[in-house]
N, C-alpha and C. Protein backbone atom coordinates (compact mmCIF):
# COMPACT_ATOMS: atom_id res chain seq x y z
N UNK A 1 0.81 -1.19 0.00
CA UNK A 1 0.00 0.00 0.00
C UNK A 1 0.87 1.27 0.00
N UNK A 2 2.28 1.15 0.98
CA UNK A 2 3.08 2.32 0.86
C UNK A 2 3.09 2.73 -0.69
N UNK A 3 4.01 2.25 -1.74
CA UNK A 3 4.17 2.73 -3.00
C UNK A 3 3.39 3.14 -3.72
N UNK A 4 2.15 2.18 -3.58
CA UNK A 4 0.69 3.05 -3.90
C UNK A 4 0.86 4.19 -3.75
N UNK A 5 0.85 5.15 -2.38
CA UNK A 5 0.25 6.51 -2.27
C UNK A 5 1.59 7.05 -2.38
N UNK A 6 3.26 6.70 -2.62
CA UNK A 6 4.12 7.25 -2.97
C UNK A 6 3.72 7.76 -4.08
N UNK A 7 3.22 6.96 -5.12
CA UNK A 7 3.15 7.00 -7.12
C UNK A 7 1.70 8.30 -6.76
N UNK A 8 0.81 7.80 -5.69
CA UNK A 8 -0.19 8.79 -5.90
C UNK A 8 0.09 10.20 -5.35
N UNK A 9 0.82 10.99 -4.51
CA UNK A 9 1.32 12.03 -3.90
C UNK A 9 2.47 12.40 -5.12
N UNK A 10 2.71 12.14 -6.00
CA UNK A 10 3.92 11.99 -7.14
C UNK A 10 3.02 12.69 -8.17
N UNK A 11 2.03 11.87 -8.91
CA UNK A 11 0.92 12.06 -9.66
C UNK A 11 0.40 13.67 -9.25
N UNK A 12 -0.27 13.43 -7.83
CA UNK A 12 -0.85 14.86 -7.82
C UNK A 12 -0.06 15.67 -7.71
N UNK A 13 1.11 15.80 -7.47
CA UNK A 13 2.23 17.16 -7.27
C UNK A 13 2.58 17.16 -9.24
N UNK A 14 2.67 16.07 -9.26
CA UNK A 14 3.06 16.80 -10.67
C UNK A 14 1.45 17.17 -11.51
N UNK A 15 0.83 16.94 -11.15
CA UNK A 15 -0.56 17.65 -11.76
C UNK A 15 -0.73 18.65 -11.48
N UNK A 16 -0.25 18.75 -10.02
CA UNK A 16 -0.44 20.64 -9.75
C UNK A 16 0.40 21.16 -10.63
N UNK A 17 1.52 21.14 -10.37
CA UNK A 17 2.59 21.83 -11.47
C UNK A 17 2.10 21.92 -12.90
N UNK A 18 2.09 20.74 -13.08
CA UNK A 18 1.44 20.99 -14.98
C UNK A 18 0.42 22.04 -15.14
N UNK A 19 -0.64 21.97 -13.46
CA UNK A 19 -2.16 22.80 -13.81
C UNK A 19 -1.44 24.12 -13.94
N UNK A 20 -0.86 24.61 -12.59
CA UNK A 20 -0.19 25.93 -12.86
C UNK A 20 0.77 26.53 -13.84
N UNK A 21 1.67 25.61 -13.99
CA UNK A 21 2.48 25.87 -15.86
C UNK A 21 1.86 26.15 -16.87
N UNK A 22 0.22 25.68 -17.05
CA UNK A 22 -0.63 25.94 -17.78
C UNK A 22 -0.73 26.76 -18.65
N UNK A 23 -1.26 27.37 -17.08
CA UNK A 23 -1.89 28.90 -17.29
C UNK A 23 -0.75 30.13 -17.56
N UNK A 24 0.40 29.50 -17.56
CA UNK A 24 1.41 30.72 -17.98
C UNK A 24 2.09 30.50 -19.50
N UNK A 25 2.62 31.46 -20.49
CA UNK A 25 3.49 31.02 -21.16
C UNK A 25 4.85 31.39 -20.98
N UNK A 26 5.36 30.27 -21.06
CA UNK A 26 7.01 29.84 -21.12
C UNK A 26 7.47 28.74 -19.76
N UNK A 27 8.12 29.58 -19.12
CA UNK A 27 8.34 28.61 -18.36
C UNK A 27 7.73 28.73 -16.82
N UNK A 28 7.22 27.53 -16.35
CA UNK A 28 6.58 27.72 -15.05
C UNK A 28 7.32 28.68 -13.88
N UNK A 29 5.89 29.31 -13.12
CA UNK A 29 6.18 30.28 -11.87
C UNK A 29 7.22 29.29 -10.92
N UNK A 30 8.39 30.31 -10.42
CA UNK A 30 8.96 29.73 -9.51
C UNK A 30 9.02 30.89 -8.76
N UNK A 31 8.92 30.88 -7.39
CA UNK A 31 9.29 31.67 -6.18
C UNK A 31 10.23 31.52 -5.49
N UNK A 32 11.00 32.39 -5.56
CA UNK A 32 12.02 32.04 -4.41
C UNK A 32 12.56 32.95 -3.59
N UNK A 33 13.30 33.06 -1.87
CA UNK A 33 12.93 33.80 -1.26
C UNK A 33 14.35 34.14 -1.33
N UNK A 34 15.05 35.30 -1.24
CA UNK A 34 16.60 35.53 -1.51
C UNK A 34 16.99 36.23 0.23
N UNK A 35 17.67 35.47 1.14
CA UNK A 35 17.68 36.32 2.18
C UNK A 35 19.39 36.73 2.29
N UNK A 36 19.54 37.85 2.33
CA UNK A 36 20.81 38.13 2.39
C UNK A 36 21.67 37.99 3.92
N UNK A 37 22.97 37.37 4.54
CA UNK A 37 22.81 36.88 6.05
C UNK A 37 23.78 38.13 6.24
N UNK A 38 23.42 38.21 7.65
CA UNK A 38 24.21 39.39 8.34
C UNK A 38 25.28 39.83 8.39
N UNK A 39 26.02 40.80 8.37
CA UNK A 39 27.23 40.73 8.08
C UNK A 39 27.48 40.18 9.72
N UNK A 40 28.61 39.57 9.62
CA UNK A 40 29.26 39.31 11.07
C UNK A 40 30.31 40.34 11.57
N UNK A 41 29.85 40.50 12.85
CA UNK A 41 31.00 41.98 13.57
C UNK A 41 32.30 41.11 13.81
N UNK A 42 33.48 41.90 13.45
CA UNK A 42 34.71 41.45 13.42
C UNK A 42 35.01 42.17 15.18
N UNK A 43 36.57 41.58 15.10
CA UNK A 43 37.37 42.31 16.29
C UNK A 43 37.30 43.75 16.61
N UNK A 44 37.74 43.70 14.73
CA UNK A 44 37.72 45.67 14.21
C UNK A 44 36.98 46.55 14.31
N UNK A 45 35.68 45.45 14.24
CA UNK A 45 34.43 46.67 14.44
C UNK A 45 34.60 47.41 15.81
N UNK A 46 35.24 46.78 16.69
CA UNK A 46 35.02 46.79 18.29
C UNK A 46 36.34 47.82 18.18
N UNK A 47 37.44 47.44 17.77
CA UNK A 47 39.15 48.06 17.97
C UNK A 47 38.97 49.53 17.50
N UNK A 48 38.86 48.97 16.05
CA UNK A 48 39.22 50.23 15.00
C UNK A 48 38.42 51.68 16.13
N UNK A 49 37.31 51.07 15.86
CA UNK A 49 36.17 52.95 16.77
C UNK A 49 37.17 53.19 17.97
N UNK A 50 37.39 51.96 18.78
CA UNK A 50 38.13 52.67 19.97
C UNK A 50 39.29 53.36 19.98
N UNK A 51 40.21 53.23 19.24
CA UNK A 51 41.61 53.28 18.36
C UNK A 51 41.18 54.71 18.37
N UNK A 52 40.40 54.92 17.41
CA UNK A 52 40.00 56.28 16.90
C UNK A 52 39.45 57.43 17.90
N UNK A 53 38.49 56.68 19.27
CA UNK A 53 37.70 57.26 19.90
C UNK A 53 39.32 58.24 21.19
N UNK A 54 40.08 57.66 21.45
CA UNK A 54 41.25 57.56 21.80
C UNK A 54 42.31 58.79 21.44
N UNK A 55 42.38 58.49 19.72
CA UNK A 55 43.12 59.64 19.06
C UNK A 55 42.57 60.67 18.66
N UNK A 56 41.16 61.04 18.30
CA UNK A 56 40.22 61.86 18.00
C UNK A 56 39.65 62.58 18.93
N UNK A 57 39.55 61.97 20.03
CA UNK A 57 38.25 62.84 21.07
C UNK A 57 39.24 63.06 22.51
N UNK A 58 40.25 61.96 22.42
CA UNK A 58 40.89 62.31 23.42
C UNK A 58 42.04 62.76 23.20
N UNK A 59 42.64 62.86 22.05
CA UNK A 59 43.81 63.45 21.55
C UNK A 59 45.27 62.70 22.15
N UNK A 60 44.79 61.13 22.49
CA UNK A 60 45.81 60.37 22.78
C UNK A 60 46.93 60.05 21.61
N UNK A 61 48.33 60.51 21.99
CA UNK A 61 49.55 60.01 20.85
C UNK A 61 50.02 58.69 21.63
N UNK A 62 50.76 58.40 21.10
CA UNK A 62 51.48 56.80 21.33
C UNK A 62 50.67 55.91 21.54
N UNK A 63 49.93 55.48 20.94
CA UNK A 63 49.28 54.10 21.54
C UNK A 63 49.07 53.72 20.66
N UNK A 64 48.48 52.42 20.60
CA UNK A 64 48.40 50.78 20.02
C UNK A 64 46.96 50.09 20.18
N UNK A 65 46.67 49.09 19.21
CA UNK A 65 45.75 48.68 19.95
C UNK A 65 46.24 47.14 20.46
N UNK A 66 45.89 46.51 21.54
CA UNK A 66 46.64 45.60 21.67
C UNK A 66 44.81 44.82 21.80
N UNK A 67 44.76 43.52 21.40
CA UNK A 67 43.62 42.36 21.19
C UNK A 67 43.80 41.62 21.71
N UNK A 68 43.05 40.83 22.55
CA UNK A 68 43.22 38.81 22.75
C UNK A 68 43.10 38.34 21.47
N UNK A 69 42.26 38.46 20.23
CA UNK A 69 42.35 38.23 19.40
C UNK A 69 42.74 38.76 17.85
N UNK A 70 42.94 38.02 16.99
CA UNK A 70 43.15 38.94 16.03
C UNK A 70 42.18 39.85 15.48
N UNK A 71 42.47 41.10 14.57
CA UNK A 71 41.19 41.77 14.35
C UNK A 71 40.17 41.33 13.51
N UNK A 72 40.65 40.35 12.60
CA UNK A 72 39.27 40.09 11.58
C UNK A 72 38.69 38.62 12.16
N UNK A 73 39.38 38.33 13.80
CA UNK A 73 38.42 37.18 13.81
C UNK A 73 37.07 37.62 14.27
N UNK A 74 36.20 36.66 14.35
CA UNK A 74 34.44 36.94 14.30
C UNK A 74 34.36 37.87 16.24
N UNK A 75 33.73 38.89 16.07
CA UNK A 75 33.72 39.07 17.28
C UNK A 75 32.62 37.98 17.90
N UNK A 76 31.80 37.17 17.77
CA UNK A 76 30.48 36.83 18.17
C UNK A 76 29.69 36.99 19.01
N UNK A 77 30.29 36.77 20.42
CA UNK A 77 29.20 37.37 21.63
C UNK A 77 30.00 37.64 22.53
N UNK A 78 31.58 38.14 22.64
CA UNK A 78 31.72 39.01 23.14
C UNK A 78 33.52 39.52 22.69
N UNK A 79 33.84 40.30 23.37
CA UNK A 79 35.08 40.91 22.26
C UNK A 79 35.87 42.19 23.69
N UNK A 80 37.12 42.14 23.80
CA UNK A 80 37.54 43.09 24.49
C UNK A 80 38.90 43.67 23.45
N UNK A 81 38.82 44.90 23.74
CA UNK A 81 39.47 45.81 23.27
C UNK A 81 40.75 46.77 24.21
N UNK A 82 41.98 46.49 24.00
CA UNK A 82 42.96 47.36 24.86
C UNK A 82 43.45 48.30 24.16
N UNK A 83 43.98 49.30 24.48
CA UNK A 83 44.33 50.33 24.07
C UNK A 83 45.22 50.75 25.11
N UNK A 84 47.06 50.27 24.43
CA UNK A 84 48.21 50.69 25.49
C UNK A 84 48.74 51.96 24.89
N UNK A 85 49.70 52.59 25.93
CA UNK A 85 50.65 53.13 25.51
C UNK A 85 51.88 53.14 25.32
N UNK A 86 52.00 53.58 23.95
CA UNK A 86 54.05 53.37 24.01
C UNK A 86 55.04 54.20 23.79
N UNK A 87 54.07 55.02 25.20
CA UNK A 87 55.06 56.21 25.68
C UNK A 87 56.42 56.23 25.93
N UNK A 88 56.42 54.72 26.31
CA UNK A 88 58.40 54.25 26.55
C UNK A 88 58.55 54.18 27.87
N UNK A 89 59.22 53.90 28.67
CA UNK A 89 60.02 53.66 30.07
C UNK A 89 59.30 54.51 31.31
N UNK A 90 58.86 55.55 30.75
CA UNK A 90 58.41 56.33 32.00
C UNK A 90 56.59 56.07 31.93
N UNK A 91 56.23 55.16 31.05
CA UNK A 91 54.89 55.26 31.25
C UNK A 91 54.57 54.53 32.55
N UNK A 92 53.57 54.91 33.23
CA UNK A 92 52.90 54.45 34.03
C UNK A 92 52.76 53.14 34.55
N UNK A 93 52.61 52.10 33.52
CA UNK A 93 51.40 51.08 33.38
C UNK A 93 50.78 50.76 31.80
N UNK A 94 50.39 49.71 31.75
CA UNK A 94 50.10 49.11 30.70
C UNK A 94 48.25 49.35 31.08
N UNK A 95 47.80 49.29 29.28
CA UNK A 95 46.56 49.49 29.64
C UNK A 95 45.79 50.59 29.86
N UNK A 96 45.83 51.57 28.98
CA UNK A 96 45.16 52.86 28.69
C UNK A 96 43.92 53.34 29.12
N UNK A 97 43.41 51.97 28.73
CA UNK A 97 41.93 51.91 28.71
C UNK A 97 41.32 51.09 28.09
N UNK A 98 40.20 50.30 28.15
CA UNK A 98 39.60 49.27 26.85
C UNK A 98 38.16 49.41 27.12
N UNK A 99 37.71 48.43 26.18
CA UNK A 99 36.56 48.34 25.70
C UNK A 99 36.06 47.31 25.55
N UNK A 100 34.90 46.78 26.34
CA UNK A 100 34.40 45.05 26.24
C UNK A 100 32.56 44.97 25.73
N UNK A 101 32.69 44.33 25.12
CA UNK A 101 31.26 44.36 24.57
C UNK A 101 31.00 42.93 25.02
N UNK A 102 29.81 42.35 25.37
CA UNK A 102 29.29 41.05 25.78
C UNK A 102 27.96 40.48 25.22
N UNK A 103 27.64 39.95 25.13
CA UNK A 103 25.85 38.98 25.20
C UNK A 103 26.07 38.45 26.61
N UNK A 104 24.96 38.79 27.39
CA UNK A 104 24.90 38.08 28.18
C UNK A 104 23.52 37.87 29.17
N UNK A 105 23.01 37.45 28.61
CA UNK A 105 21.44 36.97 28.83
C UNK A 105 21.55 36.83 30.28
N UNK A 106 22.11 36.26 30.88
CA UNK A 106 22.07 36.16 32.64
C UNK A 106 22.39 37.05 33.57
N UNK A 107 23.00 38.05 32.98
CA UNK A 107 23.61 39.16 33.95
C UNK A 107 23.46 40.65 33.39
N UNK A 108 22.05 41.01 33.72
CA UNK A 108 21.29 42.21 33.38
C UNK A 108 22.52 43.55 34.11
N UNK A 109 23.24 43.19 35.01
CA UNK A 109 23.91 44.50 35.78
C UNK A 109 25.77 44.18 34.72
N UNK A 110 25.57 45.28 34.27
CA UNK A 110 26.49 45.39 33.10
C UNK A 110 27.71 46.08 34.18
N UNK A 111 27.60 46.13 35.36
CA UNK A 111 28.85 46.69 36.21
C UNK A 111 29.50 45.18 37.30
N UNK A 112 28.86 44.20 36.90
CA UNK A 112 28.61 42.98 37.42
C UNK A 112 28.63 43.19 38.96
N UNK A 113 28.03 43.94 39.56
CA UNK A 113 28.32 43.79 41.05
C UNK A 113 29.03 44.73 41.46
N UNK A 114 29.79 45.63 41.17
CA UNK A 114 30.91 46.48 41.52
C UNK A 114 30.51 47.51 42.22
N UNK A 115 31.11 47.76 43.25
CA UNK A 115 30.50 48.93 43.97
C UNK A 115 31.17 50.37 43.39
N UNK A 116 30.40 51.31 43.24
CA UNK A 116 30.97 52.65 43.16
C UNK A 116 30.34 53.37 42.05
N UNK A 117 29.57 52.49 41.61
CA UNK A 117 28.87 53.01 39.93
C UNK A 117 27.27 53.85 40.42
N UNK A 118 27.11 54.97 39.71
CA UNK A 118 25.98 55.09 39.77
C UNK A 118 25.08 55.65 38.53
N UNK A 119 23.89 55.55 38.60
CA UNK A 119 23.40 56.09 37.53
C UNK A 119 23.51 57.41 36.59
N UNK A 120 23.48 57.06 35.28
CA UNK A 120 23.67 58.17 34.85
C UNK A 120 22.13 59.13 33.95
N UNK A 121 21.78 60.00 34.05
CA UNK A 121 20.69 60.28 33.63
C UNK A 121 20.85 60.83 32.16
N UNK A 122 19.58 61.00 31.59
CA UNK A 122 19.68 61.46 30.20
C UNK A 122 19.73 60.69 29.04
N UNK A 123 20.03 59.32 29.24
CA UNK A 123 20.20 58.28 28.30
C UNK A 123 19.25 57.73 27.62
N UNK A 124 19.06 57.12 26.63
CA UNK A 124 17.69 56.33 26.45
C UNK A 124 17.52 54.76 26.92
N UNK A 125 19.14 54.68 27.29
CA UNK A 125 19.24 52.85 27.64
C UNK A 125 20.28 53.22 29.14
N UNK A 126 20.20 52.44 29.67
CA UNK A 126 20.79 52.33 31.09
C UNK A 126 22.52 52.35 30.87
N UNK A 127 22.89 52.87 31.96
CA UNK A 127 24.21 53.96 31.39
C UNK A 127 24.45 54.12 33.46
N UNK A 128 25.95 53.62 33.53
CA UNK A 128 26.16 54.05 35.03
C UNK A 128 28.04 54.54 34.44
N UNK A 129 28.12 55.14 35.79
CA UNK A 129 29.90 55.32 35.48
C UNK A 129 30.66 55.44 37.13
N UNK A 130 31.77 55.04 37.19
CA UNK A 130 32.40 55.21 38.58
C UNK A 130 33.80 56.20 38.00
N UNK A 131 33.17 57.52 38.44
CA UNK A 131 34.17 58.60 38.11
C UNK A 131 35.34 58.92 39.56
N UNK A 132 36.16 58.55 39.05
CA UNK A 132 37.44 58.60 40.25
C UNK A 132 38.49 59.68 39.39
N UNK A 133 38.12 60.37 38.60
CA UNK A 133 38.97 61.37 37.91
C UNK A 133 39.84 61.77 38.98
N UNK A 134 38.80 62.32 39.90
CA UNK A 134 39.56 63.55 41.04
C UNK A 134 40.27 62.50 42.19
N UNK A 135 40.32 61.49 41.85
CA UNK A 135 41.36 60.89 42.80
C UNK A 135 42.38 60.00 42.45
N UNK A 136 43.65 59.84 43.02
CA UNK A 136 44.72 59.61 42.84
C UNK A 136 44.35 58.13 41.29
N UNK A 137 43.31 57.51 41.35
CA UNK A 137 43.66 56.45 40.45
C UNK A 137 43.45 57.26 38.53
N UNK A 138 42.65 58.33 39.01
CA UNK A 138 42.24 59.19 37.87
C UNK A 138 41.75 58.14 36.52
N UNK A 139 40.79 57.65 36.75
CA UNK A 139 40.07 56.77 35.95
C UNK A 139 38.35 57.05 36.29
N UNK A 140 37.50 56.63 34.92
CA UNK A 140 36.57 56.56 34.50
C UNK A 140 35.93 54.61 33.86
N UNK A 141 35.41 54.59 34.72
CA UNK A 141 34.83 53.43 34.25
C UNK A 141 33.26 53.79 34.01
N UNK A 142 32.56 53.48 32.51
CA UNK A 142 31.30 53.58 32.56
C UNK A 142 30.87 52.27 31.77
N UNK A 143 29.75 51.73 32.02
CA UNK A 143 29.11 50.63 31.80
C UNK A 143 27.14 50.86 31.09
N UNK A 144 26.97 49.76 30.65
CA UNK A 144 25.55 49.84 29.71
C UNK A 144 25.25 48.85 29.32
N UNK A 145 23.92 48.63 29.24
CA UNK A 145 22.95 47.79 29.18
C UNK A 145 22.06 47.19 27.91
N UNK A 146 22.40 47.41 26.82
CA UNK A 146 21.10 47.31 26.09
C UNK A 146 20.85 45.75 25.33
N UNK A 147 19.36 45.84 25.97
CA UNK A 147 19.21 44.25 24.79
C UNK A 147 19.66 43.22 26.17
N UNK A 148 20.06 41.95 25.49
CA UNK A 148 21.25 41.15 26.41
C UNK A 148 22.57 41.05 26.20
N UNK A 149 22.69 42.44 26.10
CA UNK A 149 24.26 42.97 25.88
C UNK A 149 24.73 43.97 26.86
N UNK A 150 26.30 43.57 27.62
CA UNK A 150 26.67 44.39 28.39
C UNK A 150 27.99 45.12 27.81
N UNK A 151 27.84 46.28 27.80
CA UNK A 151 28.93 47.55 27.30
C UNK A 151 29.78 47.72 28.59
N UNK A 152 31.57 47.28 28.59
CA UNK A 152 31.94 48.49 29.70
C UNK A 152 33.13 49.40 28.50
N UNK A 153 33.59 50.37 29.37
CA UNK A 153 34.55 51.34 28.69
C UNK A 153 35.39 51.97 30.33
N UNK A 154 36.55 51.51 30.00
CA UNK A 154 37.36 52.22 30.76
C UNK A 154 38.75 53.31 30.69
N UNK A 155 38.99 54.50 31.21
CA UNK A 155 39.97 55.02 30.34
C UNK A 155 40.61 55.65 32.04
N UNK A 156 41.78 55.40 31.76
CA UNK A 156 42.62 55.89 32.89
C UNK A 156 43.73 57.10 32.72
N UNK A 157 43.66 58.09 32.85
CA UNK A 157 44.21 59.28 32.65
C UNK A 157 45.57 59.10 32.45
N UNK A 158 45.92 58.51 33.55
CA UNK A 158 47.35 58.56 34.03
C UNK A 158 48.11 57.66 32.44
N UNK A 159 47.44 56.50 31.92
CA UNK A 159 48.33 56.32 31.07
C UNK A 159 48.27 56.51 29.73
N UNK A 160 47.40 57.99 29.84
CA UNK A 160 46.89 58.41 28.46
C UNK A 160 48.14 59.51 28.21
N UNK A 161 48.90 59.50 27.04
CA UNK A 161 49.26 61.00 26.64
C UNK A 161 49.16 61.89 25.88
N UNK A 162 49.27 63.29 25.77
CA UNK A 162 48.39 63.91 24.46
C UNK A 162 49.74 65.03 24.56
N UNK A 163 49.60 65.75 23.46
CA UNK A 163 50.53 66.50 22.66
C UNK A 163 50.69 67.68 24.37
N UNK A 164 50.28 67.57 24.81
CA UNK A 164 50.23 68.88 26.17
C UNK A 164 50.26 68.06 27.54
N UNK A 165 50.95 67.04 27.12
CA UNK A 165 51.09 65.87 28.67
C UNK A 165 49.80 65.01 29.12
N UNK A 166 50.18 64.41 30.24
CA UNK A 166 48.85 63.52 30.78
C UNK A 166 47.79 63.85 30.47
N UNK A 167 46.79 63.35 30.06
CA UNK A 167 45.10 63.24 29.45
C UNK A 167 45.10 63.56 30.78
N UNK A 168 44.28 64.94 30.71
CA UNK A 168 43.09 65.41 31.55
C UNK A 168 41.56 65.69 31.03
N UNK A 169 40.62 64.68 31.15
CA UNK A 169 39.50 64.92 30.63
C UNK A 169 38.50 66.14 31.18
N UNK A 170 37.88 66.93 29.97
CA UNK A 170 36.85 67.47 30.40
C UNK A 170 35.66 66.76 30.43
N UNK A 171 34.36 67.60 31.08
CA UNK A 171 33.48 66.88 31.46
C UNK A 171 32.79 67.01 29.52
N UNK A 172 33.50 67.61 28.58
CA UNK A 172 32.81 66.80 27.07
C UNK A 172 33.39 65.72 26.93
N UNK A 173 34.73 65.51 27.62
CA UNK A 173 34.99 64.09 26.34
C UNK A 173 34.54 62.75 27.57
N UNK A 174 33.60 63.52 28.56
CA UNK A 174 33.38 62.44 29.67
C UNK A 174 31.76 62.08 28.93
N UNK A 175 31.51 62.92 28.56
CA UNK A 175 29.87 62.82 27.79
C UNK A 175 30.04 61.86 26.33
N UNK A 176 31.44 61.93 25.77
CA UNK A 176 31.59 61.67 24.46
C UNK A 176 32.01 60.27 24.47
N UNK A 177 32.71 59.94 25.94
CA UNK A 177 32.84 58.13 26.27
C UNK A 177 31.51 57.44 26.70
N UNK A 178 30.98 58.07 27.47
CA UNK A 178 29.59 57.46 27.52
C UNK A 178 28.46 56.90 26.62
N UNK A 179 28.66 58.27 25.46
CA UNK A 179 27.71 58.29 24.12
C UNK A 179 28.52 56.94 23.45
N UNK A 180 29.86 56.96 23.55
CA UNK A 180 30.95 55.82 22.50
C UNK A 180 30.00 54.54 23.13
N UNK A 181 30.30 54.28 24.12
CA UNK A 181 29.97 52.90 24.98
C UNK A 181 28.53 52.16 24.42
N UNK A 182 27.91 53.54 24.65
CA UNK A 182 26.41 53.36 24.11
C UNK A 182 26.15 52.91 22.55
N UNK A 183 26.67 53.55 21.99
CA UNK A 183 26.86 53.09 20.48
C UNK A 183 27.65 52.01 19.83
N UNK A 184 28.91 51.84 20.39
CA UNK A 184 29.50 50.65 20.15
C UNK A 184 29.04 49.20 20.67
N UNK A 185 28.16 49.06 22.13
CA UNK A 185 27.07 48.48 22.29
C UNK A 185 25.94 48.11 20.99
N UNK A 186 25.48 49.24 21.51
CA UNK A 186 23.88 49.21 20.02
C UNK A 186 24.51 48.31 18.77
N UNK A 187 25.61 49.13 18.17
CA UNK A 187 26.38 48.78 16.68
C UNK A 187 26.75 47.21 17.16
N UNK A 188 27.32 46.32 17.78
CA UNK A 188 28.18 45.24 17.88
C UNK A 188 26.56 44.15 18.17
N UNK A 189 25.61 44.49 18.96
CA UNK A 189 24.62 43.64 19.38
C UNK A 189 23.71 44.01 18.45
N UNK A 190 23.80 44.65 17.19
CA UNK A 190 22.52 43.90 16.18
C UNK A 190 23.11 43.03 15.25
């Protein structure tokens, strides 16, 4: 009985086809759905902006970007970004500042626990920062939320340098790391 209704499910599919070929001339309707796939976010997507965010807004010279990975591997669900300096012998410390982007469906607090962060207002997505400018560690850590993606961004004065000595941030390029965080977030998690 199986082959029976094999030959008969055979029969009627090709009868449909013939019915609908019919009614057209030339060659039968075909549909087909063309989906183009996402581009995938690299290392770079994550490096390159910070690289730039660094030499552009903060007017940092000597630095590098230094990766765990290489830049064109896949960032996928999550990606950190360093940014040293190679000021030479008298620098500080390694580690400028970086940049970590995450997925992380289980851990809604994008500061994971850390004490010292607090909210920041004005944002459209959740946005905290632990500003220690004015004290001896002279660092900015700000963190963000969007989606199930956690943004941090950290930049430490002391081992930033700019054409007029140690990076001293104003409170724009403190508005202009926050806005970065936020966007390099958004951009890396669609």
């Amino acid at each position: 009985m199986r082959p029976f209704r094999a030959i008969l499910v055979t029969l009627v599919s090709a009868s449909a086809l013939t019915a609908c070929s019919s009614t057209q001339t030339g060659s039968p309707l075909i549909s087909t759905t063309v989906t183009t796939p996402r581009a995938q976010h690299t290392m770079r997507d994550l490096c390159e902006p910070l690289f730039d965010f660094f030499e552009n807004e903060l007017h940092a010279i000597q630095i590098r970007i230094d990766s765990p990975r290489e830049l064109d591997s896949p960032h996928h669900k999550n990606g950190a970004c360093v940014i040293e300096s190679t000021a030479g012998p008298d620098d500080p410390g390694p580690g400028s500042g970086f940049a970590y982007v995450r997925r992380d469906p289980g851990e809604p607090d994008p500061t994971y626990g850390e004490e010292g962060f607090t909210a920041v207002p004005g944002y459209t997505v959740e946005l905290w920062e632990r500003n220690e400018l004015s004290t001896p560690r002279r660092r900015i850590e700000l963190a963000t939320r969007i989606g199930d993606w956690n943004g941090q961004f950290l930049i430490r004065e002391r081992g930033i340098r700019t054409q007029d000595g140690t990076l001293r941030m104003s409170e724009e390029q403190v508005a202009k790391a926050a806005q970065f965080i936020v966007d390099i977030t958004q951009e890396l998690q669609e």
